[in-house]
Structure formats: C-alpha cells, structure tokens
Protein backbone atom coordinates (compact mmCIF):
# COMPACT_ATOMS: atom_id res chain seq x y z
CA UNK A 1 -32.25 31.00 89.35
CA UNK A 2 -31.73 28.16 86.78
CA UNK A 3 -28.96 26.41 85.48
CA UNK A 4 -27.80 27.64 82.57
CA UNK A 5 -27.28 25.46 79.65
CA UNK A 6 -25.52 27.38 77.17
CA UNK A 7 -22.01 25.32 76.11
CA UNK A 8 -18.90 25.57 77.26
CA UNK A 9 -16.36 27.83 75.75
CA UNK A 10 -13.35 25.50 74.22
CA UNK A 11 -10.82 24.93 76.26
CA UNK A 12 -7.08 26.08 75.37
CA UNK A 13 -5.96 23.15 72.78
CA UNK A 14 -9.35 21.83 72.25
CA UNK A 15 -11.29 22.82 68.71
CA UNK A 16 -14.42 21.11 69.37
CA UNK A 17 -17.31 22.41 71.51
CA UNK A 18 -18.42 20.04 74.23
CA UNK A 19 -22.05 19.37 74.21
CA UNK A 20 -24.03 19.78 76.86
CA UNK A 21 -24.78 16.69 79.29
CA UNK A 22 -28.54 16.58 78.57
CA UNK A 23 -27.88 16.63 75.18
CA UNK A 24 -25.65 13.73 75.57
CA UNK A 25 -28.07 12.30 77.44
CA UNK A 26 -31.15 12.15 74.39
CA UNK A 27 -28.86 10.94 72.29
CA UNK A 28 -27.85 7.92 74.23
CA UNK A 29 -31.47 7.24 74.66
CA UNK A 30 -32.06 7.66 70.97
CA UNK A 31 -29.57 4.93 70.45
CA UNK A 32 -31.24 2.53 72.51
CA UNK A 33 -34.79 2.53 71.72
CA UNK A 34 -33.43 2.59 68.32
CA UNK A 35 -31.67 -0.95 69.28
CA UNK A 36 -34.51 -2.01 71.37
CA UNK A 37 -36.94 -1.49 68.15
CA UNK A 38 -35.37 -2.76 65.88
CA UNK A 39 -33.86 -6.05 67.27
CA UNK A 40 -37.68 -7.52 67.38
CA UNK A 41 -37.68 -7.44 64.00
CA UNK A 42 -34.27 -9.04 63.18
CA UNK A 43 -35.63 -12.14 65.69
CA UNK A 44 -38.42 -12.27 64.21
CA UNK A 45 -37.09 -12.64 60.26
CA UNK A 46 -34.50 -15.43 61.95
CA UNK A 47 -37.40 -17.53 63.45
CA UNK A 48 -39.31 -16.74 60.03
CA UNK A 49 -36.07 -17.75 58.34
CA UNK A 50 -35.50 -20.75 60.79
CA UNK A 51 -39.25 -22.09 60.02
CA UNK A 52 -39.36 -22.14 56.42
CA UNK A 53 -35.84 -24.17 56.53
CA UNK A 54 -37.88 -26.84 59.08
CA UNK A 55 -40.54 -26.84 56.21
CA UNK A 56 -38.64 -27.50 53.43
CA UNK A 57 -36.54 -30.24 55.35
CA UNK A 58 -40.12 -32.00 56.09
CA UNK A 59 -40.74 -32.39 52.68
CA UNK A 60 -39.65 -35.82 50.61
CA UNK A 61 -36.99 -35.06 47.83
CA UNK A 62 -37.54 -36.35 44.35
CA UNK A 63 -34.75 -38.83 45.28
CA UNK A 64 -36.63 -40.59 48.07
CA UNK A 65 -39.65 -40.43 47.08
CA UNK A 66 -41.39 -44.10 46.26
CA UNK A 67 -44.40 -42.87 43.80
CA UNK A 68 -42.56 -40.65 40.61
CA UNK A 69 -43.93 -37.30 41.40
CA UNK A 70 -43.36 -36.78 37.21
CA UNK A 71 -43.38 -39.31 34.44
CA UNK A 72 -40.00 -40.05 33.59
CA UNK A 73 -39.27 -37.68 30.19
CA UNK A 74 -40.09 -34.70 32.75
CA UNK A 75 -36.59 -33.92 33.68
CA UNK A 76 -36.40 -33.28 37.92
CA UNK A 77 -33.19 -33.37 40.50
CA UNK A 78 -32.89 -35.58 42.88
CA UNK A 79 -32.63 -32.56 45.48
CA UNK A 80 -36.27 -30.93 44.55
CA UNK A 81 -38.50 -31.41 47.30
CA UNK A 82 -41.92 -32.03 46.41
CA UNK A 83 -45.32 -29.97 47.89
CA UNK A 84 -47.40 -32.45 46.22
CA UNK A 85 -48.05 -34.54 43.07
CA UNK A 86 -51.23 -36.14 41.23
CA UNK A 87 -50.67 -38.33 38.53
CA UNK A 88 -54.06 -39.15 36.34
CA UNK A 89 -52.74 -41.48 33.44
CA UNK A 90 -51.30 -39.75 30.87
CA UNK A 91 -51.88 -36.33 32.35
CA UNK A 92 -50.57 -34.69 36.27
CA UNK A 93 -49.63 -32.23 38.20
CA UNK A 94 -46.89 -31.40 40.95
CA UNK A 95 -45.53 -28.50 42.81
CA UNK A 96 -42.30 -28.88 43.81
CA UNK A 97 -39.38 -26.78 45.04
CA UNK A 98 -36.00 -26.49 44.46
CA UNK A 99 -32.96 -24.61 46.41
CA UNK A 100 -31.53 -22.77 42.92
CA UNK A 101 -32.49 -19.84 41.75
CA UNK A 102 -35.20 -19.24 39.11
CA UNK A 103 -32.68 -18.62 35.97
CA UNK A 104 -30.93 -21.83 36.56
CA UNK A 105 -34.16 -23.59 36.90
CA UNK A 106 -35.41 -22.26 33.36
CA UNK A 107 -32.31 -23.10 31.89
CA UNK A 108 -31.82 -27.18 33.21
CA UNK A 109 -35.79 -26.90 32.04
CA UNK A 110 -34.90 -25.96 28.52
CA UNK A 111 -31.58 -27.32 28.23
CA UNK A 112 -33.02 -31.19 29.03
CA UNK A 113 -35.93 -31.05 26.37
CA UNK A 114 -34.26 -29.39 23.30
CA UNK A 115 -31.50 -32.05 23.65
CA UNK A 116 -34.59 -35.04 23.75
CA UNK A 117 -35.86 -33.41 20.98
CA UNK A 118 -38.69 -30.96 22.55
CA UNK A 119 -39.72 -27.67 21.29
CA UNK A 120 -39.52 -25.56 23.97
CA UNK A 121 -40.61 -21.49 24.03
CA UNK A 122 -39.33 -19.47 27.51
CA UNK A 123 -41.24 -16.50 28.15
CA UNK A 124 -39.23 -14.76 31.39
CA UNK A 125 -40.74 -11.72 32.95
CA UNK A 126 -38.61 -9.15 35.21
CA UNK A 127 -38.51 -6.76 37.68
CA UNK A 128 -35.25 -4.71 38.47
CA UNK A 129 -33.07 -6.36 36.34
CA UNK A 130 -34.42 -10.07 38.30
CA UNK A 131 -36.44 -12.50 36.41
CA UNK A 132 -39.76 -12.98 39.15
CA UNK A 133 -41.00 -16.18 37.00
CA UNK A 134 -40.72 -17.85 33.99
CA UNK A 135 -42.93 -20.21 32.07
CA UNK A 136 -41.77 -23.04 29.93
CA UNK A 137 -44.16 -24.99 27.55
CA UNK A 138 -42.44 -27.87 26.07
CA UNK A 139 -43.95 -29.87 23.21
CA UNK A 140 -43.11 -33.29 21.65
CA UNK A 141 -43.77 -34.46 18.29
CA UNK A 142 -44.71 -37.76 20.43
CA UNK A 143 -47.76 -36.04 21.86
CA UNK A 144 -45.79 -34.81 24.83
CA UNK A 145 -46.76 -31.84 26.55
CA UNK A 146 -45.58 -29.49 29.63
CA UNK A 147 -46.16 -26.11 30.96
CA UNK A 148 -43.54 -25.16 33.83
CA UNK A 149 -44.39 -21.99 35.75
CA UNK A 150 -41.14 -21.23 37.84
CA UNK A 151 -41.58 -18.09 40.88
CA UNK A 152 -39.82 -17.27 43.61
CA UNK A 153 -40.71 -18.42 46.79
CA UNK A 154 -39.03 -18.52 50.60
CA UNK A 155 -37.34 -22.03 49.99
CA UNK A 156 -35.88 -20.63 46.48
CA UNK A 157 -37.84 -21.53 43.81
CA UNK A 158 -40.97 -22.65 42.95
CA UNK A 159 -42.24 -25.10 40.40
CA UNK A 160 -45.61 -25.82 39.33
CA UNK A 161 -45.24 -28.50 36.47
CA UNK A 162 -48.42 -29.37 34.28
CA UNK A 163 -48.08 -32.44 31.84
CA UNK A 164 -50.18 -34.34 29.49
CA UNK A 165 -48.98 -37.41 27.16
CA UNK A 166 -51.11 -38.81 24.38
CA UNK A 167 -50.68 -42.68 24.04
C-alpha cells in the first residue's frame, strides 16, 4: 500500500540508526529558515551600528570646535564630540559624547576637580554589576558650580554638563 517509514535496522559494524530521509529532510529545512530569519536581524543591527558611527563622525569634537562648548575650569577631551552647547554668561549647558565608557568618564570628572580644588560628591547607580549613569556635582569655594549626568548611549557615553559661575 504505503511506504513504510519505520528505520532501518543497523547494519553489521554500524551502532547508529540511520534516520529516515524525510526526517532528514525537516531538519535541513529547519536549518534554513532558521538562517534565513535570523540573518535580517544581524543586517539590520550592522546598518543600525553603521549609522550611529556616521552620526557621531558628523559631529564637531571639542578640539575643533571654534566657540568653547564649556568655560575653561570644566575639564573636556579634545576627542568628545559635542550634540550641542548654550553658553548664557556665567551659566550653560552642553551635551556632549564621548567614546569611553561611563566609569572612566566619572573618574577623569572627579579626578580633574578635586586636584583644582573642587568638592566633588559621585553618586553611581547600577544594574548587573554595570554602573547605567552617574552624576557628579562639583562645587568651588569660587562660586563654581557643575552637575554632570553621565548614561550610556549608542556612541558610548553620554554627557549632559550643567554649570553656573558667580562673578
């Protein structure tokens, strides 16, 4: 009548059952839609990838920048690539971002003002053993003041600086 699809008995010198062809068969096509699933999404996170590189290229770096995006006792890198900056006198703003992580951020941050003579308090909040963001708020005896909010973001990290100086 039908085929019959019960296995093969092992042959003499073989210990392994053979499977049946149509067996074979769903497995192979498994595999491939499997593959053909799943390599959308691994284009897609490289073009995602690709893009947010192109956007953080666009941007001008601290370095090359003509206006200061930060008067000049904010510490910044050369490298940080500024989103945008408003300076209002003795008070501004800026978003920038930087390719380090967020811990080494915090820690040029705090490391810069102590040593100018800034009283600096760190409060770091984490998830899984990762610090997610950290704030800084940096005082001067001067009349200096800054409140760095560091988070992760596509490009690495990034900073939202908030400064006000009393002349």
């Amino acid at each position: 009548m039908g085929k019959d699809l019960t296995p093969l008995p092992p042959e003499a010198g073989d210990g392994e059952r053979k499977r049946p062809a149509r067996h074979r068969a769903w497995i192979w096509i498994a595999l491939w839609c499997g593959a053909f699933l799943a390599l959308p999404g691994v284009l897609v996170g490289l073009l995602h990838q690709q893009k947010a590189r192109e956007y953080a290229a666009s941007l001008t770096t601290v370095a090359r920048r003509e206006a200061p995006a930060a008067p000049e006792w904010v510490p910044l890198r050369g490298d940080y690539r500024v989103h945008e900056a408003r300076l209002n006198g003795g008070a501004g703003n800026a978003v920038l971002l930087a390719a380090e992580p967020i811990e080494d951020t915090a820690e040029y941050f705090e490391r810069h003002w102590q040593r100018t003579g800034f009283q600096v308090s760190k409060n770091l909040m984490s998830h899984d053993q990762q610090i997610s963001t950290a704030i800084l708020n940096a005082s001067h005896a001067a009349g200096r003041f800054a409140l760095v909010t560091l988070s992760r973001s596509e490009h690495g990290t990034r900073i939202e600086l908030a400064w006000s100086e009393k002349k």
